[in-house]
C-alpha atoms as a PDB file:
ATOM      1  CA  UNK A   1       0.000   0.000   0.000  1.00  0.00           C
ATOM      2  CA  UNK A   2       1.231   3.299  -0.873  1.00  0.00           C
ATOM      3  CA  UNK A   3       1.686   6.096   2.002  1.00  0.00           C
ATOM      4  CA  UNK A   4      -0.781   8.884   1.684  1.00  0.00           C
ATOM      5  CA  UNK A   5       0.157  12.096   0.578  1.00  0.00           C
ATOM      6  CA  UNK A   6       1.157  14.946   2.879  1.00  0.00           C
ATOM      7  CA  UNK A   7      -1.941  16.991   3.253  1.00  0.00           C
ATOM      8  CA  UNK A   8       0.296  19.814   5.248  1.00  0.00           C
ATOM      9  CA  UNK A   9       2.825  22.277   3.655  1.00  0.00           C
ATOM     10  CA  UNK A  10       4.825  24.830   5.882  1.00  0.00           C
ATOM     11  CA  UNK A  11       4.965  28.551   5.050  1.00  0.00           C
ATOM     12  CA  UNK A  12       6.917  30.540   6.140  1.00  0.00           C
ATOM     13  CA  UNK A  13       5.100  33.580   8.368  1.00  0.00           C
ATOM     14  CA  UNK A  14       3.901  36.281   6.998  1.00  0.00           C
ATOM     15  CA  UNK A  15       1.822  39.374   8.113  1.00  0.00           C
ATOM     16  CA  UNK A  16      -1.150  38.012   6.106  1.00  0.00           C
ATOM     17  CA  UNK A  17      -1.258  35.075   8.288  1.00  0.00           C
ATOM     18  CA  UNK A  18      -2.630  37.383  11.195  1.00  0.00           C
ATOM     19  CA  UNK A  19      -6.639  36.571  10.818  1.00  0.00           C
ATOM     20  CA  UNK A  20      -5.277  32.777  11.256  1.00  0.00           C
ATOM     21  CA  UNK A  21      -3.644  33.485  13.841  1.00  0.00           C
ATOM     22  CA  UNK A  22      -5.989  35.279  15.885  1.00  0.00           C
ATOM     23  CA  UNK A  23      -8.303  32.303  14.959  1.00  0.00           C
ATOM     24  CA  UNK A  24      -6.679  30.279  18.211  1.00  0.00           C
ATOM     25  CA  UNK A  25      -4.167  32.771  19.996  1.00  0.00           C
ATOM     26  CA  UNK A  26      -6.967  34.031  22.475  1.00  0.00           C
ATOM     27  CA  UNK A  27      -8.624  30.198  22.640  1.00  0.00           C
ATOM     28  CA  UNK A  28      -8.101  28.949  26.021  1.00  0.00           C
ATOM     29  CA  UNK A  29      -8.511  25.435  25.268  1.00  0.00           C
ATOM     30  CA  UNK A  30      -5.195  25.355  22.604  1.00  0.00           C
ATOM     31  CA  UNK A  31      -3.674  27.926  24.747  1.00  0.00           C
ATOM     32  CA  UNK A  32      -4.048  26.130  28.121  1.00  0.00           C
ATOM     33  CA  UNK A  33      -0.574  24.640  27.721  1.00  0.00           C
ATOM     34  CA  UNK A  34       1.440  28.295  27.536  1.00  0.00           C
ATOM     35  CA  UNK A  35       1.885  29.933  30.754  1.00  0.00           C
ATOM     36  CA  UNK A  36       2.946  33.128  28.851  1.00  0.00           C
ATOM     37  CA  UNK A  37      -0.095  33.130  26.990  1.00  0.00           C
ATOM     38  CA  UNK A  38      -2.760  33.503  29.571  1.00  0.00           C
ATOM     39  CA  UNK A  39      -4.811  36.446  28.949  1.00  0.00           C
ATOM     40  CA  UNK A  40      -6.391  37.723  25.420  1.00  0.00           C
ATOM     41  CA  UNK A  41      -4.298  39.548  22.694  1.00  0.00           C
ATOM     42  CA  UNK A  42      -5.120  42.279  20.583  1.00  0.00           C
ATOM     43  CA  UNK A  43      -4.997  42.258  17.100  1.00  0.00           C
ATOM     44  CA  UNK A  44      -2.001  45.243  17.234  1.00  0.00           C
ATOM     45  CA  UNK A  45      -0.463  43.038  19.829  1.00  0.00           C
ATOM     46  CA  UNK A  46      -0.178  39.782  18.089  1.00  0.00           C
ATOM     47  CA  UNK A  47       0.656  41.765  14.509  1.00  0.00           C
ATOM     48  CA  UNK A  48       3.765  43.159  17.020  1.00  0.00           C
ATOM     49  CA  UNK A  49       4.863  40.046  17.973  1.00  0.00           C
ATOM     50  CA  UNK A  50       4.555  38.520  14.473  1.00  0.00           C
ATOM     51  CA  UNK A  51       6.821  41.177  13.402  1.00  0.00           C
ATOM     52  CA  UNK A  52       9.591  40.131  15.920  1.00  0.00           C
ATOM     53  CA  UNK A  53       9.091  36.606  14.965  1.00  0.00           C
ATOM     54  CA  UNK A  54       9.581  37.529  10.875  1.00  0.00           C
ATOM     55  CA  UNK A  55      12.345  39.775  11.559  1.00  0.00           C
ATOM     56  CA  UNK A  56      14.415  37.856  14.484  1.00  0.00           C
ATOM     57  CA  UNK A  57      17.615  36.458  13.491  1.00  0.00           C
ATOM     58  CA  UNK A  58      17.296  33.631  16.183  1.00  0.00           C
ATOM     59  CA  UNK A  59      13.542  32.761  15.210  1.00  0.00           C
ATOM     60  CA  UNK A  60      11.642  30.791  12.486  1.00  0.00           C
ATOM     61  CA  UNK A  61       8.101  30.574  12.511  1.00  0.00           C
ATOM     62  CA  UNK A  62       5.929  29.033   9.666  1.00  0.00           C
ATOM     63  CA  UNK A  63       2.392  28.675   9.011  1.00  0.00           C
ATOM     64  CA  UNK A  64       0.598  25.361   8.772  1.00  0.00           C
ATOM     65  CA  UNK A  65      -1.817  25.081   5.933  1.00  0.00           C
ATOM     66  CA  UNK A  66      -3.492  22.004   4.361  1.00  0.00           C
ATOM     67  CA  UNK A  67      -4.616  23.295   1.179  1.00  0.00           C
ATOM     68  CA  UNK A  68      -5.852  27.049   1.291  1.00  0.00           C
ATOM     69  CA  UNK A  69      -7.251  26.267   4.807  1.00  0.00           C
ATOM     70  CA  UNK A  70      -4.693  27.711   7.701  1.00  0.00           C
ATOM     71  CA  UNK A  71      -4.010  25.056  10.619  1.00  0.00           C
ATOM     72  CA  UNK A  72      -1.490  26.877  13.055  1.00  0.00           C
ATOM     73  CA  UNK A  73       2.101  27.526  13.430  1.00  0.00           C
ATOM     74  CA  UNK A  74       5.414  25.716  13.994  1.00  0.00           C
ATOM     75  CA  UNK A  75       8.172  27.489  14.672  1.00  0.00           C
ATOM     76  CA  UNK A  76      11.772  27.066  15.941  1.00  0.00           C
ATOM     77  CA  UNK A  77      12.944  29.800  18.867  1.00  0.00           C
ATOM     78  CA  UNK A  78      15.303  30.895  20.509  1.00  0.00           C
ATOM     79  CA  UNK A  79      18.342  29.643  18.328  1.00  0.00           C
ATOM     80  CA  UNK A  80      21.317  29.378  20.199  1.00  0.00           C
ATOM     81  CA  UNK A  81      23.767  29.620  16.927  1.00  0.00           C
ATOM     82  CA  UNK A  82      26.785  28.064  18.488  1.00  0.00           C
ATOM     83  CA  UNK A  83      25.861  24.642  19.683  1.00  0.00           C
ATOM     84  CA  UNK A  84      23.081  25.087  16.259  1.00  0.00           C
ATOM     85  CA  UNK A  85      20.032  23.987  19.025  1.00  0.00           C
ATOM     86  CA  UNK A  86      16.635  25.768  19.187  1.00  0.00           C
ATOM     87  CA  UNK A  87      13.302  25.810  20.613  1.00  0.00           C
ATOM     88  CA  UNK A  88      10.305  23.765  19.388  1.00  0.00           C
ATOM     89  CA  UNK A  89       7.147  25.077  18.923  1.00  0.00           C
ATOM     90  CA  UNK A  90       3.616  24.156  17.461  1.00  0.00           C
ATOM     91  CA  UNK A  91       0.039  25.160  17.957  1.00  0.00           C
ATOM     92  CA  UNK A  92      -2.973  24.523  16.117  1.00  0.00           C
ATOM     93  CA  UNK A  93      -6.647  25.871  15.857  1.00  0.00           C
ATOM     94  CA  UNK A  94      -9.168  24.152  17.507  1.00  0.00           C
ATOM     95  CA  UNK A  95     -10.657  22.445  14.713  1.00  0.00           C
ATOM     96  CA  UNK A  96      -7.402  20.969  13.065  1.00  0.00           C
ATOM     97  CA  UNK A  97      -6.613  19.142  16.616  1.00  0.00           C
ATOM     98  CA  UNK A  98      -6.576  15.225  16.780  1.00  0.00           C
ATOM     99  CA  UNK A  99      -6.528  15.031  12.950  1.00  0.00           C
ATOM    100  CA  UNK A 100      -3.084  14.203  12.664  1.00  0.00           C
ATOM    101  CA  UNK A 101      -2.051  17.710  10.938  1.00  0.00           C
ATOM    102  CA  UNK A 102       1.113  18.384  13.606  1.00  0.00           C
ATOM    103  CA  UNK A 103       2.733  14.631  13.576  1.00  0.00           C
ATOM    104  CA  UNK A 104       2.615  15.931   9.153  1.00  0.00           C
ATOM    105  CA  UNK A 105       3.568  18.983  10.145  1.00  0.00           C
ATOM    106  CA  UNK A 106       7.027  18.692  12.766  1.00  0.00           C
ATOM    107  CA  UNK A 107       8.547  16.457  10.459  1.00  0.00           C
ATOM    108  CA  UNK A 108       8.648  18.996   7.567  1.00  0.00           C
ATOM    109  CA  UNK A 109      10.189  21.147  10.543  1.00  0.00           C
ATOM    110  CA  UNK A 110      12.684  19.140  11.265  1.00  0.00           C
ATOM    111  CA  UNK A 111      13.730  18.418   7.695  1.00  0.00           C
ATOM    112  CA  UNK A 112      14.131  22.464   7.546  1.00  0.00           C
ATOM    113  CA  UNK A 113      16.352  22.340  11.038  1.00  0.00           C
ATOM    114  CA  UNK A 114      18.532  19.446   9.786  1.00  0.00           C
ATOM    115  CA  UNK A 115      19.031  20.189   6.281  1.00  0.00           C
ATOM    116  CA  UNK A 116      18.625  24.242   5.749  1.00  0.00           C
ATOM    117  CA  UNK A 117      19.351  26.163   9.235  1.00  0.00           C
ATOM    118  CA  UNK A 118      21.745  22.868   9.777  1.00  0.00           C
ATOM    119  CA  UNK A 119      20.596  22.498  13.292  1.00  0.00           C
ATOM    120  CA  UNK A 120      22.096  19.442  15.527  1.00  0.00           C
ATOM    121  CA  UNK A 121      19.382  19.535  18.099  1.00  0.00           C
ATOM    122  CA  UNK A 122      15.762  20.927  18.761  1.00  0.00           C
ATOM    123  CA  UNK A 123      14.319  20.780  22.444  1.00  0.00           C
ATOM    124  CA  UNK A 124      10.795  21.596  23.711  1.00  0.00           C
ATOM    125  CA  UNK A 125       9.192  22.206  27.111  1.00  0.00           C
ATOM    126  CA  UNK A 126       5.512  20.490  27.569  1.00  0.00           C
ATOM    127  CA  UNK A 127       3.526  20.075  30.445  1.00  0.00           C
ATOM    128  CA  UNK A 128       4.083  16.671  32.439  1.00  0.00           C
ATOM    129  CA  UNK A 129       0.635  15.898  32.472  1.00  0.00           C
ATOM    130  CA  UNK A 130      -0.014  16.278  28.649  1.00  0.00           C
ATOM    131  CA  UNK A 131       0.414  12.521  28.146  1.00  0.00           C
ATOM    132  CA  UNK A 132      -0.964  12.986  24.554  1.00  0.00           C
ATOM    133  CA  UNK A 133       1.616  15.609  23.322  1.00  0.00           C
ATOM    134  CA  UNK A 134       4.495  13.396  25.004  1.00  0.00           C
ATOM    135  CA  UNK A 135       3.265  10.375  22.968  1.00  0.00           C
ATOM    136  CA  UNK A 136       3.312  11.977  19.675  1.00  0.00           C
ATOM    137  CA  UNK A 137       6.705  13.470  20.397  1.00  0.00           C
ATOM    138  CA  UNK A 138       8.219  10.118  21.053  1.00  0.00           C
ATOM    139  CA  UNK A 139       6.461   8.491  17.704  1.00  0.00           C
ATOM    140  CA  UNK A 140       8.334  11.494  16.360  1.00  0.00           C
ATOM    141  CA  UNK A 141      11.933  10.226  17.211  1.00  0.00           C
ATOM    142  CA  UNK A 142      12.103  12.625  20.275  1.00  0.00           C
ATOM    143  CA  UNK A 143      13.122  11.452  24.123  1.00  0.00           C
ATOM    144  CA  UNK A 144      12.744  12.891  27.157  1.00  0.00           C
ATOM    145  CA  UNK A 145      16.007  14.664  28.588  1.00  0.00           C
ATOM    146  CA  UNK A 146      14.218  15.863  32.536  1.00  0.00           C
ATOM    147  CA  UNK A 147      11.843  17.033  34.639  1.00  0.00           C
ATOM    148  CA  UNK A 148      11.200  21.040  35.351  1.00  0.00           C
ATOM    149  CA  UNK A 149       9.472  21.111  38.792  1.00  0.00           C
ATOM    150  CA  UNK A 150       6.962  23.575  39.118  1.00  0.00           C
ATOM    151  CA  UNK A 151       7.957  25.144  36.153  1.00  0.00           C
ATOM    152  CA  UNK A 152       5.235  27.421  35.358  1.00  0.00           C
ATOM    153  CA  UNK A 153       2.573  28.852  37.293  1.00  0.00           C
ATOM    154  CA  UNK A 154      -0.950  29.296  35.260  1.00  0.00           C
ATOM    155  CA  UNK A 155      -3.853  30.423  36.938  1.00  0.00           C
ATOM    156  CA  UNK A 156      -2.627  30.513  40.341  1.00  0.00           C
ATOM    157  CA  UNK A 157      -1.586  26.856  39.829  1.00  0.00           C
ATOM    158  CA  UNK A 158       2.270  25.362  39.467  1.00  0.00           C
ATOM    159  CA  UNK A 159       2.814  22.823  36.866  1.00  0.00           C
ATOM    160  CA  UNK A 160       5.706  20.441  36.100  1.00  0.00           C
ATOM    161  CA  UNK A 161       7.102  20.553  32.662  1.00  0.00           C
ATOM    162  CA  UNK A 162       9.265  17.634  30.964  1.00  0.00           C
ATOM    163  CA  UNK A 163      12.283  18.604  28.655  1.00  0.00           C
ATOM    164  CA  UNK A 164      11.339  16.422  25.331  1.00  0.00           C
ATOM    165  CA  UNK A 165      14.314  16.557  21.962  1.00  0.00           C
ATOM    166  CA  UNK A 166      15.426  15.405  19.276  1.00  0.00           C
ATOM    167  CA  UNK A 167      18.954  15.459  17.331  1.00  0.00           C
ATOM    168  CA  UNK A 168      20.101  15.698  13.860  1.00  0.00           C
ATOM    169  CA  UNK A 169      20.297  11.860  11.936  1.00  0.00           C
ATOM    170  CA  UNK A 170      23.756  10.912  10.652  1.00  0.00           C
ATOM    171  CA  UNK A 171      24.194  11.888   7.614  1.00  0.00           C
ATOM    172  CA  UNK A 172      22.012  15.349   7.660  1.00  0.00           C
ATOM    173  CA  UNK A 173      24.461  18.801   7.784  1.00  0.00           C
ATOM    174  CA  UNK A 174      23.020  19.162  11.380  1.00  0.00           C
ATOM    175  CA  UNK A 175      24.573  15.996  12.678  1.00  0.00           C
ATOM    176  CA  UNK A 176      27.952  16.920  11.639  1.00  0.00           C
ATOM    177  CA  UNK A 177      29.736  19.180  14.211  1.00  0.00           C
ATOM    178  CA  UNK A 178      30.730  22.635  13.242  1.00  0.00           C
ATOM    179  CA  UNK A 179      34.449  22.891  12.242  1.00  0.00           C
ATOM    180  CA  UNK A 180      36.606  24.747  14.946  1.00  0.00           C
END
């Protein structure tokens, strides 16, 4: 049987992408997992902070779409240039949850970490009690690397987060150390 076609393509962010993105950035039920992301954004916030995010040399942030229809972003933070690492990130709308769209969409991600921005490693934070996160990370090829006690407080409430990654293969640029 042949595998099915990727229904998801990355793109990278763009100002346009804004009326997705306010689609699920105030939603508390897909933002429930981000401590820093607690209380609603304006439009003229969120275009701000999508203009850091296009303009950062240590940031890349794409859209998800699956056809015309926009799913969510994936993005890699906080890139620490000289050991090539950097922060994992994905959110999706409301509707395109449980539909498979982000185990599609992180592999494209990582493709673009390995082989284009020649990362060696990518690393995420997620809360310990989001069992069904962890488990699509580790079909992923990620591991768990420790436990963050009370990591973040949300709503009055401390949670423990669990430090998830995942390296470069062999024979990718990103595996290969940089020369000295």
């Amino acid at each position: 049987m042949e595998p099915s076609p990727l229904r998801v393509r990355l793109e990278p962010l763009k100002m346009e992408h804004l009326p997705g993105v306010m689609s699920w950035v105030n939603d508390h039920e897909v933002m429930q997992y981000f401590a820093n992301r607690q209380s609603n954004i304006t439009d003229l916030e969120e275009k701000g902070y999508l203009q850091k995010l296009i303009d950062s040399p240590n940031d890349r942030a794409f859209s998800i779409f699956d056809g015309d229809e926009y799913l969510g972003q994936t993005s890699i933070n906080q890139i620490y240039w000289p050991a090539r690492n950097g922060r994992l990130f994905v959110a999706l709308k409301k509707e395109a949850q449980g539909r498979g769209y982000a185990q599609e969409a992180l592999p494209l991600l990582f493709e673009k970490a390995w082989n284009e921005l020649k990362l060696h490693k990518l690393y995420l934070i997620v809360r310990k009690d989001n069992r069904h996160s962890q488990a699509l990370y580790l079909k992923l090829g990620m591991d768990f690397e420790g436990a963050l006690l009370d990591e973040y407080c949300v709503s009055g409430k401390f949670y423990d987060m669990v430090r998830m990654s995942i390296r470069a293969p062999p024979g990718t640029p990103g595996a290969e150390p940089p020369a000295p």
